[in-house]
Each structure stands twice: as structure tokens, then as C-alpha cells.
N, C-alpha and C. Protein backbone atom coordinates (compact mmCIF):
# COMPACT_ATOMS: atom_id res chain seq x y z
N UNK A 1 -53.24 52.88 27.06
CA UNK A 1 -52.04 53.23 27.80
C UNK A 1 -51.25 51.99 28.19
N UNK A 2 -52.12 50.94 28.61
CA UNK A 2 -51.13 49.73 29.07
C UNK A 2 -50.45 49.00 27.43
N UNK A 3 -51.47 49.14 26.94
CA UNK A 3 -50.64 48.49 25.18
C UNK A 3 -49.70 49.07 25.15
N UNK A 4 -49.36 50.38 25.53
CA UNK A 4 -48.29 51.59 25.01
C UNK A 4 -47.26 51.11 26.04
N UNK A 5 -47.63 50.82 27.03
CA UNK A 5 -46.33 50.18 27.90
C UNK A 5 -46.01 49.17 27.62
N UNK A 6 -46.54 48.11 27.27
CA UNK A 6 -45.96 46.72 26.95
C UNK A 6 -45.27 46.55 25.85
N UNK A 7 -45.69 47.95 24.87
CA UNK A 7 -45.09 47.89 23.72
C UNK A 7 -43.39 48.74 24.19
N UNK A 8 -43.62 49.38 24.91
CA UNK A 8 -42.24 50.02 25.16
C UNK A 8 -41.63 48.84 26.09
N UNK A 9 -41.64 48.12 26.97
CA UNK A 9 -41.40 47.44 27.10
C UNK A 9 -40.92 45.84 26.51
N UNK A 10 -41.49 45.74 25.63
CA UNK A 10 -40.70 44.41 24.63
C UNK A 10 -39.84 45.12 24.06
N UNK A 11 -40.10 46.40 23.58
CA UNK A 11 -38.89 47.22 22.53
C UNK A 11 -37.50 46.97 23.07
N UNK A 12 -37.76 47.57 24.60
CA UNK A 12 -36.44 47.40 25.65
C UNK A 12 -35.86 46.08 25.24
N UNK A 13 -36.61 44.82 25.68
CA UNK A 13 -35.94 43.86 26.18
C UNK A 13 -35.75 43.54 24.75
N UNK A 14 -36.16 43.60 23.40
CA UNK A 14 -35.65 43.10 22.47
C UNK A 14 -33.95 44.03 21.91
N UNK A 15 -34.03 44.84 22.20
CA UNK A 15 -33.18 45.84 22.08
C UNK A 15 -31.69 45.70 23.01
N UNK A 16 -31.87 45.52 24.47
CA UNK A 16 -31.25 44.55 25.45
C UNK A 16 -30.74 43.05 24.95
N UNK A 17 -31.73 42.66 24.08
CA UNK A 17 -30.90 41.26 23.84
C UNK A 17 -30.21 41.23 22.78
N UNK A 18 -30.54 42.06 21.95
CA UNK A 18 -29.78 42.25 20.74
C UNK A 18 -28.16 42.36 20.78
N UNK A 19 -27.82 43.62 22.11
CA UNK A 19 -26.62 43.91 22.25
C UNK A 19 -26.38 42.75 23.12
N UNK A 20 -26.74 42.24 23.79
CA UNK A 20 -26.00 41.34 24.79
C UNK A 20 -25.67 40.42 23.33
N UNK A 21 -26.69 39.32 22.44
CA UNK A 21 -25.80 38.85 21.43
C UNK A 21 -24.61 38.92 20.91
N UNK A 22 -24.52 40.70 20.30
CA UNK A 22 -23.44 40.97 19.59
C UNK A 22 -22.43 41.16 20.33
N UNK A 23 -22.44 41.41 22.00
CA UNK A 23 -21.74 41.39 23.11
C UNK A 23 -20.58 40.54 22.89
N UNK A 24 -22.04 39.19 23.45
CA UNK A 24 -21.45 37.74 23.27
C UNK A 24 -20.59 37.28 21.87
N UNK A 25 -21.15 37.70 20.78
CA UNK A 25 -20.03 36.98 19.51
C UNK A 25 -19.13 37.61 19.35
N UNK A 26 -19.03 38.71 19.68
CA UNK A 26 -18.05 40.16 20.07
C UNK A 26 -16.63 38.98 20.56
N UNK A 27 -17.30 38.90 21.67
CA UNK A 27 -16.14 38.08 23.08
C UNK A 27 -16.15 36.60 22.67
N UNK A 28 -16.68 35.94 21.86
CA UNK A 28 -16.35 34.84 21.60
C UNK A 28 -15.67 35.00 20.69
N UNK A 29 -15.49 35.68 19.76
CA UNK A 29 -14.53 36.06 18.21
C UNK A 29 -13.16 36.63 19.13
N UNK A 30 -13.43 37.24 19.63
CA UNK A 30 -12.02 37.51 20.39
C UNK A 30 -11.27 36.63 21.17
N UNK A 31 -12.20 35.50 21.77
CA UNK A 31 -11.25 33.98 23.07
C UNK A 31 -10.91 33.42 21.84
N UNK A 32 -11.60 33.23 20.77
CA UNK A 32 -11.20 32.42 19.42
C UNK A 32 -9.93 32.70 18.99
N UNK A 33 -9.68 34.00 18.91
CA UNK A 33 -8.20 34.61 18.67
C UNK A 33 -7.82 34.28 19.47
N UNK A 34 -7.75 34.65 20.66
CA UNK A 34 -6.34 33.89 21.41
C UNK A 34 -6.30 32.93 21.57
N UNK A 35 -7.02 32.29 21.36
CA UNK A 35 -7.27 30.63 21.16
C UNK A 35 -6.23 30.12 20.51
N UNK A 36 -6.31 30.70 18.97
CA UNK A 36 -5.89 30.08 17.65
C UNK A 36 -4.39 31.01 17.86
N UNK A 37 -4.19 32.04 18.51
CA UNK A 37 -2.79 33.00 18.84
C UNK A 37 -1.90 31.91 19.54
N UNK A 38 -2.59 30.74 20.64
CA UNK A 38 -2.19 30.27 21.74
C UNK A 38 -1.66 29.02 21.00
N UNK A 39 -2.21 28.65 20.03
CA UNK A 39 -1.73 27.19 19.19
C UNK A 39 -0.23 27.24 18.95
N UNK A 40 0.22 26.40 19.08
CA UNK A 40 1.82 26.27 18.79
C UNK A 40 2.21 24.34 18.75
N UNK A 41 1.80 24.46 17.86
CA UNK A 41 2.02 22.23 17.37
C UNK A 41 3.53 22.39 17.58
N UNK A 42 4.19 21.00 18.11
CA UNK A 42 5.53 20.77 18.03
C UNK A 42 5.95 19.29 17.53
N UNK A 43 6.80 18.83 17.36
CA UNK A 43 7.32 17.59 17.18
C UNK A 43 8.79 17.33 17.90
N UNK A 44 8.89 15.84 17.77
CA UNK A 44 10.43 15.59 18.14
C UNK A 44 10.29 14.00 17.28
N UNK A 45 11.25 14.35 16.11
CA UNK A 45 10.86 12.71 15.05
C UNK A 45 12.63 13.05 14.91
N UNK A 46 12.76 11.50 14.52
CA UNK A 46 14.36 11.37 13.99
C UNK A 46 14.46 11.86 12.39
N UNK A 47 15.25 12.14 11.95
CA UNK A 47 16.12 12.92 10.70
C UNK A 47 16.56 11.48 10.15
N UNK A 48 17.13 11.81 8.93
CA UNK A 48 17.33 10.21 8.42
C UNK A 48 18.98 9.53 8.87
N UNK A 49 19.54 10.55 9.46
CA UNK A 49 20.64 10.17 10.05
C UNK A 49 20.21 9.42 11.54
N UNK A 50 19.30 9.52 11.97
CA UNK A 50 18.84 9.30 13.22
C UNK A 50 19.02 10.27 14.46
N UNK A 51 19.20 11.45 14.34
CA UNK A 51 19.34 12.03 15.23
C UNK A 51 17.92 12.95 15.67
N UNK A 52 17.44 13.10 16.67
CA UNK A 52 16.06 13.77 17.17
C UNK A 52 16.11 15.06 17.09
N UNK A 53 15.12 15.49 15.55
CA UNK A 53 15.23 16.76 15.91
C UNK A 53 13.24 17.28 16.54
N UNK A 54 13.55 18.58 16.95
CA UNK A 54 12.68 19.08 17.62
C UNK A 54 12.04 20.82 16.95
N UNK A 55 10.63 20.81 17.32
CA UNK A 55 10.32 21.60 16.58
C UNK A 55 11.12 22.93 17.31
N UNK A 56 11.87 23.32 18.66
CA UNK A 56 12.04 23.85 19.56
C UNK A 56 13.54 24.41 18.97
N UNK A 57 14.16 23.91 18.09
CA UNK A 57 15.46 24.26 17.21
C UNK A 57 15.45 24.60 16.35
N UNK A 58 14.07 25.20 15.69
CA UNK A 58 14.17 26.07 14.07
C UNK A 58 12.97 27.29 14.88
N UNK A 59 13.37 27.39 16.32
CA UNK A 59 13.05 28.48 16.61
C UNK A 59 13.66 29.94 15.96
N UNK A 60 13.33 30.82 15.46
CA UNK A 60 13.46 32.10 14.76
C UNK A 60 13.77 31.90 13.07
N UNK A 61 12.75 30.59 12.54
CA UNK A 61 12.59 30.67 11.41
C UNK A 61 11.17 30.52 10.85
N UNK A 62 10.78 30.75 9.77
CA UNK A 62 9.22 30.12 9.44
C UNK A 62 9.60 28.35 8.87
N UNK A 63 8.48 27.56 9.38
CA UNK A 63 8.22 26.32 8.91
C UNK A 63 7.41 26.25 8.20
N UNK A 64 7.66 25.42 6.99
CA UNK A 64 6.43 24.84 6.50
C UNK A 64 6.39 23.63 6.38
N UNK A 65 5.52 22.80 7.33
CA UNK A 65 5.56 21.76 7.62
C UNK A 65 4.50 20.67 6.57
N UNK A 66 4.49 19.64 6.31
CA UNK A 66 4.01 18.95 5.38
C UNK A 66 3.78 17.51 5.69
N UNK A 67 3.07 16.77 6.33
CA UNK A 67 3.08 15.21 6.58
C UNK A 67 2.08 14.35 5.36
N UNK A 68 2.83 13.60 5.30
CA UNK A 68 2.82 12.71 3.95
C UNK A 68 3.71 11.04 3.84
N UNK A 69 3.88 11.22 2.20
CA UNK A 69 4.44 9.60 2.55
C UNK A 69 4.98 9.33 0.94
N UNK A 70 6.27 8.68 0.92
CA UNK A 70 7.20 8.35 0.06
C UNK A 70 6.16 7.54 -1.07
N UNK A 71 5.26 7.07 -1.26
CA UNK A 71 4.70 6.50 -1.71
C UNK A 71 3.07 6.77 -2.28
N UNK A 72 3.11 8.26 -1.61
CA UNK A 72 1.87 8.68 -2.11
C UNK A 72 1.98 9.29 -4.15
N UNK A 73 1.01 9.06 -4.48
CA UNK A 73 0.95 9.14 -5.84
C UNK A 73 0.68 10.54 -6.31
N UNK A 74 -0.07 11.10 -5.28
CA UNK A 74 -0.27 12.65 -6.07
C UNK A 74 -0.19 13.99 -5.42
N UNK A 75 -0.68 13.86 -3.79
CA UNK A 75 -0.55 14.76 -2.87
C UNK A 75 0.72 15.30 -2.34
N UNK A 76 1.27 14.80 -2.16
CA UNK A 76 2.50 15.04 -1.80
C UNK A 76 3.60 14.90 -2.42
N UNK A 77 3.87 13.95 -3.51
CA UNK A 77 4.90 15.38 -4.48
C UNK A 77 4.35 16.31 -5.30
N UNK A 78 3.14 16.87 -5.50
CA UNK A 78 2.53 18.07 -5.70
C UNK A 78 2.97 19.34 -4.78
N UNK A 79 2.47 18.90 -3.65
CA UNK A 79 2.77 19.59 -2.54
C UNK A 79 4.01 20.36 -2.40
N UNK A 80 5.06 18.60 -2.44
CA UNK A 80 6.75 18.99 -2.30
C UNK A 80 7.00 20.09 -3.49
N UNK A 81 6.44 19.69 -4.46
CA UNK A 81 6.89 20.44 -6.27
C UNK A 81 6.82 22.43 -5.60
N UNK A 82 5.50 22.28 -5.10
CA UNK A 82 5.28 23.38 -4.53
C UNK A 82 6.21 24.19 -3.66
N UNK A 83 6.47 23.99 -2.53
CA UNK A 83 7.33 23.58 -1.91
C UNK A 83 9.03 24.04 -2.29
N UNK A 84 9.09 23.57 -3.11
CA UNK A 84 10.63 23.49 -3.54
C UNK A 84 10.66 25.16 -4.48
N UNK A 85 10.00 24.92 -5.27
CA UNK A 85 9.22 26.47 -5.90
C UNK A 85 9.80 27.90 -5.48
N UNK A 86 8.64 27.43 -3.93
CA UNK A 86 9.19 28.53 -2.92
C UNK A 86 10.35 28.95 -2.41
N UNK A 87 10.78 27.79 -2.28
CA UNK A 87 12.61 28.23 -1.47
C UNK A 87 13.14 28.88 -3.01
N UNK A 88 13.17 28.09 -4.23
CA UNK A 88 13.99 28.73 -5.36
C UNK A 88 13.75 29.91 -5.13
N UNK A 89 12.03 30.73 -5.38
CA UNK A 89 11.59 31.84 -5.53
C UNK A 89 12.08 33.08 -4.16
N UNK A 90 12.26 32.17 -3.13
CA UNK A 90 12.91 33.52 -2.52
C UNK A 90 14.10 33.83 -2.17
N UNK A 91 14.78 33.03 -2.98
CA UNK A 91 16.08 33.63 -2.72
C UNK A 91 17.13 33.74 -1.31
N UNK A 92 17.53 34.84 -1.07
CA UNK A 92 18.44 34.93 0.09
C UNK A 92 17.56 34.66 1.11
N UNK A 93 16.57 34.94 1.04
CA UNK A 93 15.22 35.34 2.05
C UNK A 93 15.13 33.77 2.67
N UNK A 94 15.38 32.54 1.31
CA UNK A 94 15.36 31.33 1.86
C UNK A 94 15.61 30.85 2.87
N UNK A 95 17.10 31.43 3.61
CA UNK A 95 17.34 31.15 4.85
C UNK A 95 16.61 31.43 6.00
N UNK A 96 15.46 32.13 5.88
CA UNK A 96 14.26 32.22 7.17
C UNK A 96 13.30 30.89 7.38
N UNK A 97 13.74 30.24 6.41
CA UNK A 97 11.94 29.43 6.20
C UNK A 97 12.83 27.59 6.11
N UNK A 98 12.60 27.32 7.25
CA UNK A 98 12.81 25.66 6.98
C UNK A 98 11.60 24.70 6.64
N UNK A 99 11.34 24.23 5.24
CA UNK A 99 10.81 23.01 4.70
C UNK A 99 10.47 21.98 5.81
N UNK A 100 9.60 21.01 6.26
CA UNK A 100 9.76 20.39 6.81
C UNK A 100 8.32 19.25 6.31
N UNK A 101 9.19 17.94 5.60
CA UNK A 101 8.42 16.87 5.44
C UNK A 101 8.22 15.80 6.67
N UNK A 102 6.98 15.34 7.42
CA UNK A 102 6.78 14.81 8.25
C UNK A 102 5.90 13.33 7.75
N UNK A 103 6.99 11.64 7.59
CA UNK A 103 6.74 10.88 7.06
C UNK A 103 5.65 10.50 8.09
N UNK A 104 4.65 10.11 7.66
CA UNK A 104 2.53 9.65 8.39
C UNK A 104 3.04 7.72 8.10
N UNK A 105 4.37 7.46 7.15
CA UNK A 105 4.57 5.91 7.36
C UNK A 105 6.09 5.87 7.56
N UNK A 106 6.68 6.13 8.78
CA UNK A 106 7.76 5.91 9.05
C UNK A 106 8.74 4.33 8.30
N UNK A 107 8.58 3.51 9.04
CA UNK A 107 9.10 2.60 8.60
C UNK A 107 9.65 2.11 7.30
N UNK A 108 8.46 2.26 6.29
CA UNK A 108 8.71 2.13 5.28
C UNK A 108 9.21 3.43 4.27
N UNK A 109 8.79 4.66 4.89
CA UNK A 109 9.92 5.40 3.93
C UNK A 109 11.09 5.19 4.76
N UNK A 110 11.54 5.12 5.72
CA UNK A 110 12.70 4.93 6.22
C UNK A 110 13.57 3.69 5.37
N UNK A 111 12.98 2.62 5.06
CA UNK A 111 13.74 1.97 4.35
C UNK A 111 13.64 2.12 2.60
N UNK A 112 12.78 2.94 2.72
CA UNK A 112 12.87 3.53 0.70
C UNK A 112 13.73 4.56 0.61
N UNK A 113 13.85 5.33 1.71
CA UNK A 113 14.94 6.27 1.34
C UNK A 113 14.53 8.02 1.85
N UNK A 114 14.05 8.31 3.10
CA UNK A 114 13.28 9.55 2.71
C UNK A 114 14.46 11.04 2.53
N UNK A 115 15.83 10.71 2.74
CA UNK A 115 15.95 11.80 2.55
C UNK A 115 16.69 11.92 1.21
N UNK A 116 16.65 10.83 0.13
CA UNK A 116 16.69 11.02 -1.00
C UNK A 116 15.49 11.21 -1.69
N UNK A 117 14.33 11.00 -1.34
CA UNK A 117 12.93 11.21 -1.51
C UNK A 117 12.66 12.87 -1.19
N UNK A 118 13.00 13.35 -0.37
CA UNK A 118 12.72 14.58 0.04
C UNK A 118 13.95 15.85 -0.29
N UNK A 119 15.39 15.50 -0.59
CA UNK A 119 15.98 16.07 -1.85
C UNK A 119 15.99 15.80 -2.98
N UNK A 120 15.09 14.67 -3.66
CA UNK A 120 14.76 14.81 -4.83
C UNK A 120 13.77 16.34 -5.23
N UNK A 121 13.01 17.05 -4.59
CA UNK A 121 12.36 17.81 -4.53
C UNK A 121 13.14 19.03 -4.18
N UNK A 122 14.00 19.36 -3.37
CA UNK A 122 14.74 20.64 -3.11
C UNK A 122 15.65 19.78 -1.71
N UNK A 123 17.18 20.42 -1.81
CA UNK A 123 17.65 20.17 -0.43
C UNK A 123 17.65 20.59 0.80
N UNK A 124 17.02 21.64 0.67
CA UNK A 124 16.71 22.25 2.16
C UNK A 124 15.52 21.46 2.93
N UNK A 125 14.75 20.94 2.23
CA UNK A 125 13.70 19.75 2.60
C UNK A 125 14.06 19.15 3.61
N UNK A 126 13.44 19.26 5.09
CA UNK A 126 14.06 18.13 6.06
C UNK A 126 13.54 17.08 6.52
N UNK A 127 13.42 15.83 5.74
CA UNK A 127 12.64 14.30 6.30
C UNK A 127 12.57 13.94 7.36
N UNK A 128 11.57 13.73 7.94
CA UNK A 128 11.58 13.20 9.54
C UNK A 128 10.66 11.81 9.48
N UNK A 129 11.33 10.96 9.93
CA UNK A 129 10.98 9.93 10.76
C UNK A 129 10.45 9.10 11.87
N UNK A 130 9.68 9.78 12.77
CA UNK A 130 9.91 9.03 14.11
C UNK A 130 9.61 7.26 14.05
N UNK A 131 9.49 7.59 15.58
CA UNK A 131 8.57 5.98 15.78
C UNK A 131 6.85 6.65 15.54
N UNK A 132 6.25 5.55 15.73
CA UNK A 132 5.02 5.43 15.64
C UNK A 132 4.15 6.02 16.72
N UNK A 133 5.13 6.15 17.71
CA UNK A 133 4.43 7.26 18.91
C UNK A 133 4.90 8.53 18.91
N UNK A 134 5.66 8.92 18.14
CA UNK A 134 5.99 10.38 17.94
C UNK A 134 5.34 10.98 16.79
N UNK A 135 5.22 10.01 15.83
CA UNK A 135 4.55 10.54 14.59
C UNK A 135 2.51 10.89 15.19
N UNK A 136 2.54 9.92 15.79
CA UNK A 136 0.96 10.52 16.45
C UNK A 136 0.79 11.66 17.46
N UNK A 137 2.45 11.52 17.55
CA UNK A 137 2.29 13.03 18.76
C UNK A 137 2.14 14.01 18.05
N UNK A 138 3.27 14.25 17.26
CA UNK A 138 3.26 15.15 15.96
C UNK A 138 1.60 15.64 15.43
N UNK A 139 0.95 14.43 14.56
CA UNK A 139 -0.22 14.76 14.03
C UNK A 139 -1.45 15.60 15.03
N UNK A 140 -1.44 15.02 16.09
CA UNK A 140 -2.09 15.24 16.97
C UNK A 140 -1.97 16.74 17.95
N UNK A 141 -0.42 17.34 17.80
CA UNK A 141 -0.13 18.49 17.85
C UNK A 141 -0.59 19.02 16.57
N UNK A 142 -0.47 18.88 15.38
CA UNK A 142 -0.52 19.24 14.18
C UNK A 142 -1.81 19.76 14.04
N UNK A 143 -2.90 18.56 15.09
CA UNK A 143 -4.13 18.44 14.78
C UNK A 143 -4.84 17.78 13.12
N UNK A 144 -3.90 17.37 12.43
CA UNK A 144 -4.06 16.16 11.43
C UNK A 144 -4.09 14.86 11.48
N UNK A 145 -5.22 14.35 10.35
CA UNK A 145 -5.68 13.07 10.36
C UNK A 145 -4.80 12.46 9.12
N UNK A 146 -4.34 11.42 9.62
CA UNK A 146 -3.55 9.95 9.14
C UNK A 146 -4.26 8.75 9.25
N UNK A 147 -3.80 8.17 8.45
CA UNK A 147 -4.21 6.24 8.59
C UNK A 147 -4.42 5.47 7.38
N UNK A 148 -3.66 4.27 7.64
CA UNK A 148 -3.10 2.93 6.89
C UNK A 148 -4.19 2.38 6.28
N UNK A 149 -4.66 2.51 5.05
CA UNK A 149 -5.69 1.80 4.41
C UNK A 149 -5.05 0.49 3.57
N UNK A 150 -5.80 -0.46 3.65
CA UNK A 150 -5.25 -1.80 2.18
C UNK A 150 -5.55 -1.03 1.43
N UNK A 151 -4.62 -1.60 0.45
CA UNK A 151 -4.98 -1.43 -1.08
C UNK A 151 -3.95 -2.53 -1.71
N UNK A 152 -4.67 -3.39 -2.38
CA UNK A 152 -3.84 -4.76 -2.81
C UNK A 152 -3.45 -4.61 -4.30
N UNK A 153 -3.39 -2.94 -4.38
CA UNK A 153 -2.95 -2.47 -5.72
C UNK A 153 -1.37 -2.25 -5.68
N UNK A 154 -1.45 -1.58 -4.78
CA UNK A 154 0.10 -0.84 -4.51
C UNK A 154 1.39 -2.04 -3.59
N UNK A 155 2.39 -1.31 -3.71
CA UNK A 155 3.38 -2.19 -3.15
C UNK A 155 3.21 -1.70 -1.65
N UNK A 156 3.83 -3.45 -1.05
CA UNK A 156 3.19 -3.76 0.25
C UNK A 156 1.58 -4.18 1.02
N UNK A 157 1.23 -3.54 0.12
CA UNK A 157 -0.32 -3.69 -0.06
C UNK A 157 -1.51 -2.99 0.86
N UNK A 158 -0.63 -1.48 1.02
CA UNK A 158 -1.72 -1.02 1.75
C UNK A 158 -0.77 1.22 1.07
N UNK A 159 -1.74 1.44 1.33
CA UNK A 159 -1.50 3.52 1.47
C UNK A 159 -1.68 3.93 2.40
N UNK A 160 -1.86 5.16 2.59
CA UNK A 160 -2.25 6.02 3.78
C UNK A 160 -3.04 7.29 3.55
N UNK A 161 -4.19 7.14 4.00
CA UNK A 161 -4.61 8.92 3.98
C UNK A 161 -4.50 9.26 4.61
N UNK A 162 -4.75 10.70 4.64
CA UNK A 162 -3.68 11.61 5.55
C UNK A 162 -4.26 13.47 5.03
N UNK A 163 -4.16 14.26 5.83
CA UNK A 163 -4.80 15.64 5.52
C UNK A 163 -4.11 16.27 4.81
N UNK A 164 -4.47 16.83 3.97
CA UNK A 164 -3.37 17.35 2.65
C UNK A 164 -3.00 18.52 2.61
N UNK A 165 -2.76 19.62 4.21
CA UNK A 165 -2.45 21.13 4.09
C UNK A 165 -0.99 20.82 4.40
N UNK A 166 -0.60 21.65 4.09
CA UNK A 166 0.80 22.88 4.17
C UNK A 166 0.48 23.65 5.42
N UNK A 167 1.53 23.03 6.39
CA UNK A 167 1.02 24.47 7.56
C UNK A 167 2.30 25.51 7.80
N UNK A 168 2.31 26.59 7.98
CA UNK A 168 3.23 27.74 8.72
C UNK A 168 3.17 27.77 9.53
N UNK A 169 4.32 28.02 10.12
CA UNK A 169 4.39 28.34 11.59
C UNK A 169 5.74 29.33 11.92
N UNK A 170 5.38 30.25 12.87
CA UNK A 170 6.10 31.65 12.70
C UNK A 170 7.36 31.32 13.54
N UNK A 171 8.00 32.13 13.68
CA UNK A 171 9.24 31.91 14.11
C UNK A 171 9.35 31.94 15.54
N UNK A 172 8.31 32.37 16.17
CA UNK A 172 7.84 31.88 17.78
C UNK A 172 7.46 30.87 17.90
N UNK A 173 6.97 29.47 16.92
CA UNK A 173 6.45 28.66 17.08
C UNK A 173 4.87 29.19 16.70
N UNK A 174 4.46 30.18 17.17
CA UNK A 174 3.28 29.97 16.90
C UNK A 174 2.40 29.61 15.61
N UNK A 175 1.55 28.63 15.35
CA UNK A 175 0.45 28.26 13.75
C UNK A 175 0.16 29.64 13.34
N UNK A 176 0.58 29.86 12.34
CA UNK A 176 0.32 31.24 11.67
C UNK A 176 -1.29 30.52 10.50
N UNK A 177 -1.01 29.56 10.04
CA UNK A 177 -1.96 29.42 8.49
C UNK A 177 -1.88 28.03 8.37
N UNK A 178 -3.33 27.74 7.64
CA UNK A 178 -3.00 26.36 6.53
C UNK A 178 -3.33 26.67 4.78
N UNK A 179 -2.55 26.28 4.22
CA UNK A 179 -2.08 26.11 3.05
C UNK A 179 -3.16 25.22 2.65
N UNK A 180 -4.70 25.13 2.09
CA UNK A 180 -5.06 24.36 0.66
C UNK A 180 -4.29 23.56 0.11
N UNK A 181 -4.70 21.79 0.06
CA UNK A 181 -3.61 21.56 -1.25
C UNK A 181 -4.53 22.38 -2.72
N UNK A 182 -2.67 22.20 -3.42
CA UNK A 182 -3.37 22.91 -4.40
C UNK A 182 -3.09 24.36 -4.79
N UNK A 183 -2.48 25.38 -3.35
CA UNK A 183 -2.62 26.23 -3.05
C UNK A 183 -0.98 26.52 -3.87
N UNK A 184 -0.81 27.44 -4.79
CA UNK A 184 -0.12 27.38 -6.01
C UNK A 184 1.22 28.00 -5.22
N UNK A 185 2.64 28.13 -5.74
CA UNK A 185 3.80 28.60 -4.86
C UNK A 185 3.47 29.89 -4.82
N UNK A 186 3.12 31.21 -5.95
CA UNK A 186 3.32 32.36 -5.62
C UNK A 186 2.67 32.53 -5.00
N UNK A 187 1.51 32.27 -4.30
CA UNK A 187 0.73 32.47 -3.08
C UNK A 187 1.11 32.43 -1.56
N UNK A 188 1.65 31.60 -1.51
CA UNK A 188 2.70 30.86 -0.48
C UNK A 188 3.52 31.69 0.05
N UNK A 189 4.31 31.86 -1.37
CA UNK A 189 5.53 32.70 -1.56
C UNK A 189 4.99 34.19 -1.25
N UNK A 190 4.02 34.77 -1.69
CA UNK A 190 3.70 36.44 -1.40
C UNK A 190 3.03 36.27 0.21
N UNK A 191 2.56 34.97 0.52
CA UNK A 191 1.71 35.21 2.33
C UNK A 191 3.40 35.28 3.02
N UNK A 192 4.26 34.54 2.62
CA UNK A 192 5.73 34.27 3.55
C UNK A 192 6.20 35.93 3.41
N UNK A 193 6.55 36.27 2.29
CA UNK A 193 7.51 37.66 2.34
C UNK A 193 6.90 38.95 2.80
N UNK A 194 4.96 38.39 3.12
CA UNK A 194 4.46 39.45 3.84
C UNK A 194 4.82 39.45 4.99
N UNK A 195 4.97 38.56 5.79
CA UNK A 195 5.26 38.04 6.96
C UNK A 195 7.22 38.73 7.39
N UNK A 196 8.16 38.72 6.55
CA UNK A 196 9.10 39.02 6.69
C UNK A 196 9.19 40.53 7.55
């Protein structure tokens, strides 16, 4: 009789902990959502005219934001190629969705040229510039990793790596997605016009 109780007894408490678990990942999968609902990255970098723009003025459009560098060899005009794709492919619809290239080496695309660099690829493309403390504000809202490596191959004598997604962001500001590099235009293009 006492075996028979102890056995009904662990049953309980194993049974009790089971649901409290699924309780718990229950309610942690859900703070996670509003977590990731609550994200909203912003910037304020200069345009190549010099004027400050802000992520707070392409409120009620989608972004797709992109940080990179005039001088990268494969990531980022891949990316841009991509990129440009999309705006062709949607058409009127284009006018919802502002492009947005975010230079990770100010200075020097600033003096190579970024917003002939970034309409070489499509003109709706908008190059940004800051200083060196806005561009870390940026990433750091972004939640992307940057930084200046030598390389006594290339001109000047150094690159930059840097995280290679495509991000969206909805027309509230809020981070909707990241984009894979790699991640091909009609893909892009069919997640955006679901979103419409």
C-alpha cells in the first residue's frame, strides 16, 4: 500500500512539472514575441548632399535597409543587384518600400562617391553617410557587426567586415525580418507584397 502511494505520488509531481515546463516555454515564447514586436532600430546619418536624414521620415513605408561599403567586392553589390531587382519587380507598388544603403566606412565612400555608387544599382537607393558615431549608433540599433580589417591587398590598405543581411522594417518602424545574403529577389519580392 505505501509503494502504491509513493507511486501515485511521483506520478503527480512528475505530471505537475511537466505542465509547469510547457507553462514556462509557453510564456517565454510569448515575452519573446513582444520582445522581437517591441524592436524598432533607427538611424540619423547624412545623405550625400549632407543633409540628416532619419529613420523617423520614411515612416508609412517598408525599408530595406542594407549596411555595407563602396568597396566591398562581393556582398554588397550582390545584395544591391538584389535589391534593385525588387523595386523593378514591383512596380507601382515601388512607392511603399524605400531602399536604404547604410555606408559601415563613411569617409571613404563619401569621397568615392556613394550616391553614384548606390544609383549605379537602382535610383531609389538612398546612401547614407554619417560620422563615425552615428554609423555605430545605427549598427548597434541595427544590432549588426562592422569593423576595419588591413588588408595590404586592396586600396588604402585595409576592408571591412560587416553582417551581410537585408533587414525590413514595416511602416511603423517596427523589424519585421532578416533577409539571408543570398536570399534571391523573388523571395524578397513575394515576403514584401505579402505584407502589402
Amino acid at each position: 500500500m505505501r509503494l502504491r502511494n509513493l507511486q501515485i505520488i511521483l506520478w503527480t509531481a512528475a505530471i505537475v512539472a511537466t505542465v509547469a515546463f510547457f507553462a514556462l516555454r509557453w510564456s517565454s515564447a510569448g515575452m519573446q514575441d513582444v520582445a522581437d514586436a517591441a524592436f524598432s532600430p533607427s538611424f540619423s546619418l547624412a545623405d550625400s548632399e549632407g543633409t540628416q536624414r532619419t529613420s523617423e521620415e520614411f515612416r508609412g513605408k517598408f525599408l530595406l535597409v542594407f549596411f555595407g561599403f563602396t568597396n566591398c567586392p562581393d556582398v554588397c553589390p550582390t545584395t544591391l543587384s538584389e535589391v534593385a531587382q525588387v523595386m523593378d519587380d514591383l512596380g507601382p507598388d515601388a512607392a511603399k518600400v524605400q531602399p536604404i544603403f547604410v555606408s559601415i566606412d563613411p569617409v571613404r565612400d563619401r569621397r568615392l562617391g556613394l550616391r553614384e555608387y548606390t544609383e549605379a544599382f537602382h535610383p531609389a537607393i538612398l546612401g547614407l553617410a554619417g560620422t563615425d558615431a552615428d554609423t555605430e549608433a545605427a549598427a548597434e540599433s541595427f544590432k549588426i557587426y562592422f569593423a576595419r580589417e588591413a588588408d595590404a591587398a586592396v586600396a588604402d590598405g585595409y576592408t571591412m567586415s560587416h553582417s551581410p543581411g537585408l533587414f525590413l522594417i514595416g511602416p511603423d518602424g517596427v523589424w519585421l525580418r532578416q533577409f539571408a545574403y543570398g536570399t534571391p529577389a523573388v523571395e524578397i519580392l513575394s515576403d514584401l507584397r505579402s505584407r502589402f
